[in-house]
Protein backbone atom coordinates (compact mmCIF):
# COMPACT_ATOMS: atom_id res chain seq x y z
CA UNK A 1 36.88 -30.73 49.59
CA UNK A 2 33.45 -30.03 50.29
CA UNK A 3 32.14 -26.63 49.77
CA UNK A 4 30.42 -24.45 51.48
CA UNK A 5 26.92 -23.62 51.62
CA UNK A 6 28.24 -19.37 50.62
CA UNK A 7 30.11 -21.31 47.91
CA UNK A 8 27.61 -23.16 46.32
CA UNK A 9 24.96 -20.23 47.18
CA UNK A 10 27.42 -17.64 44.94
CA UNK A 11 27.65 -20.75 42.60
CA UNK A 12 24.52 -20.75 42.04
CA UNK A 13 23.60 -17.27 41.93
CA UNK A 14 26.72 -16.73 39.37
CA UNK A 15 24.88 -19.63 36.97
CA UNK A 16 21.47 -18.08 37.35
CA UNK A 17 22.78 -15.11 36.24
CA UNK A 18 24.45 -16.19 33.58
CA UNK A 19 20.84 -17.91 32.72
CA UNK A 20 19.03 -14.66 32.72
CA UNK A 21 21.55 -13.43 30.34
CA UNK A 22 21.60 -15.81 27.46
CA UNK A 23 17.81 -15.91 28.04
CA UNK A 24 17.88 -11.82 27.46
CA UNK A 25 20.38 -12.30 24.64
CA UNK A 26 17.46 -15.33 23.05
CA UNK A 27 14.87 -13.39 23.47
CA UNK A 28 16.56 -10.15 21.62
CA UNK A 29 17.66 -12.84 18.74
CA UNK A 30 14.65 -13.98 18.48
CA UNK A 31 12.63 -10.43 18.11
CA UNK A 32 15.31 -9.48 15.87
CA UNK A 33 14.32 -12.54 13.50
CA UNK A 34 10.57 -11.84 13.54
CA UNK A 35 10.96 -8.75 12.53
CA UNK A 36 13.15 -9.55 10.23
CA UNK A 37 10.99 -12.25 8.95
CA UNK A 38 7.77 -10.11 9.29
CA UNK A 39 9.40 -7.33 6.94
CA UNK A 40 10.29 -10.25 4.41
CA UNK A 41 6.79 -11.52 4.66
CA UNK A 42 5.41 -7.53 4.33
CA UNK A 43 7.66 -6.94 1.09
CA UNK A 44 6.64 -9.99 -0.63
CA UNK A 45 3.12 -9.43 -0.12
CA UNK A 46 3.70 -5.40 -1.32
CA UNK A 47 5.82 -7.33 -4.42
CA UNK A 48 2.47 -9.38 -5.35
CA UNK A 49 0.23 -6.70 -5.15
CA UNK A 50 2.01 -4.74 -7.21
CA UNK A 51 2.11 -6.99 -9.65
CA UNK A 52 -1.36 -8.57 -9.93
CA UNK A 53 -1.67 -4.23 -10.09
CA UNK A 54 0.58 -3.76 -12.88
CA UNK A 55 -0.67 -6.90 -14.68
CA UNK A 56 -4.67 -5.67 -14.11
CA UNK A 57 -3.43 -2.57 -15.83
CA UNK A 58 -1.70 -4.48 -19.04
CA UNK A 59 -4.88 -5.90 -19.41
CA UNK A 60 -7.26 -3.49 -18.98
CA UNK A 61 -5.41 -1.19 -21.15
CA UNK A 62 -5.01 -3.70 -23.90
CA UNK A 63 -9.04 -4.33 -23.30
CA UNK A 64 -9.35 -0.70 -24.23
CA UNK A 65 -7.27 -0.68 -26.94
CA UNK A 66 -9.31 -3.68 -28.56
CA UNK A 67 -12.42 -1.89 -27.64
CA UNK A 68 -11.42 0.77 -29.76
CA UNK A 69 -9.28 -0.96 -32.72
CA UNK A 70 -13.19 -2.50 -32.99
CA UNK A 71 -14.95 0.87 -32.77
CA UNK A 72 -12.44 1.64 -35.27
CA UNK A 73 -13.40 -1.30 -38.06
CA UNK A 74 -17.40 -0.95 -37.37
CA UNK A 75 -16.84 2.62 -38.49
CA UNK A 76 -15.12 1.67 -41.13
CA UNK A 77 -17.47 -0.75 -42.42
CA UNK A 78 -20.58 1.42 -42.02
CA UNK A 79 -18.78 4.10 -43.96
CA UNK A 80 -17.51 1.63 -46.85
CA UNK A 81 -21.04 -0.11 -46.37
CA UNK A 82 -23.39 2.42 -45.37
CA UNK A 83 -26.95 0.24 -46.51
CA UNK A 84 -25.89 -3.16 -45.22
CA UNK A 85 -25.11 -1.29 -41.54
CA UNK A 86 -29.27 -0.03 -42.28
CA UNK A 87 -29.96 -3.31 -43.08
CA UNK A 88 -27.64 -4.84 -39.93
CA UNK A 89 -29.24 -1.83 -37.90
CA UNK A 90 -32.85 -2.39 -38.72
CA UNK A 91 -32.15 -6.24 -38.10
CA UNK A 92 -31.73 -5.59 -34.61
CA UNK A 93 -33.76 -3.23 -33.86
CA UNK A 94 -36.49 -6.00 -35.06
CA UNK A 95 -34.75 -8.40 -33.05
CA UNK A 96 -35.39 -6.12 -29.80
CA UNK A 97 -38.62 -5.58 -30.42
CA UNK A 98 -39.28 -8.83 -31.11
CA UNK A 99 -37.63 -10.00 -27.60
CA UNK A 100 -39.36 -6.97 -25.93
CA UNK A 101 -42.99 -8.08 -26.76
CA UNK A 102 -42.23 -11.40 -26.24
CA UNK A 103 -41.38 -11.02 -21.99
CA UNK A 104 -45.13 -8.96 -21.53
């Protein structure tokens, strides 16, 4: 039971082809999962921005809002102590000029 050389020749074309196909069907599988990966990989990185984003915005609002709770209380004070905010004022003034003539 030998075959022939048409047999094996069709037996072989028949298992090449079969080859090419699960190699067509790999390749499409294996597109399909770096895409799939690559979107993953695009949405977690859009996630983090987002975040560091919305967190940059906590805190830079909440820097404001201290900024101006502070504003707030020196105002205060100078009204409630109007000659110790001279006093605190002329201070530093001194202080500046005394910082200013010292660097000629």
């Amino acid at each position: 039971m030998t075959k022939s050389v048409d047999d094996v020749s069709n037996d072989l074309t028949d298992h090449l082809a079969s080859l090419r196909k699960d190699m067509a069907h790999l390749v499409d599988t294996m597109a399909n999962l770096v895409q799939q990966q690559t979107q993953t990989a695009g949405a977690k990185a859009s996630d983090a921005v987002n975040g560091m984003r919305d967190t940059l915005m906590e805190n830079a609002n909440g820097a404001t809002k201290t900024a101006r709770d502070m504003g707030a209380q020196i105002e205060d004070n100078i009204v409630r102590n109007p000659l110790m905010a001279a006093v605190v004022a002329f201070g530093v003034g001194l202080a500046f000029g005394a910082l200013s003539r010292s660097q000629k």
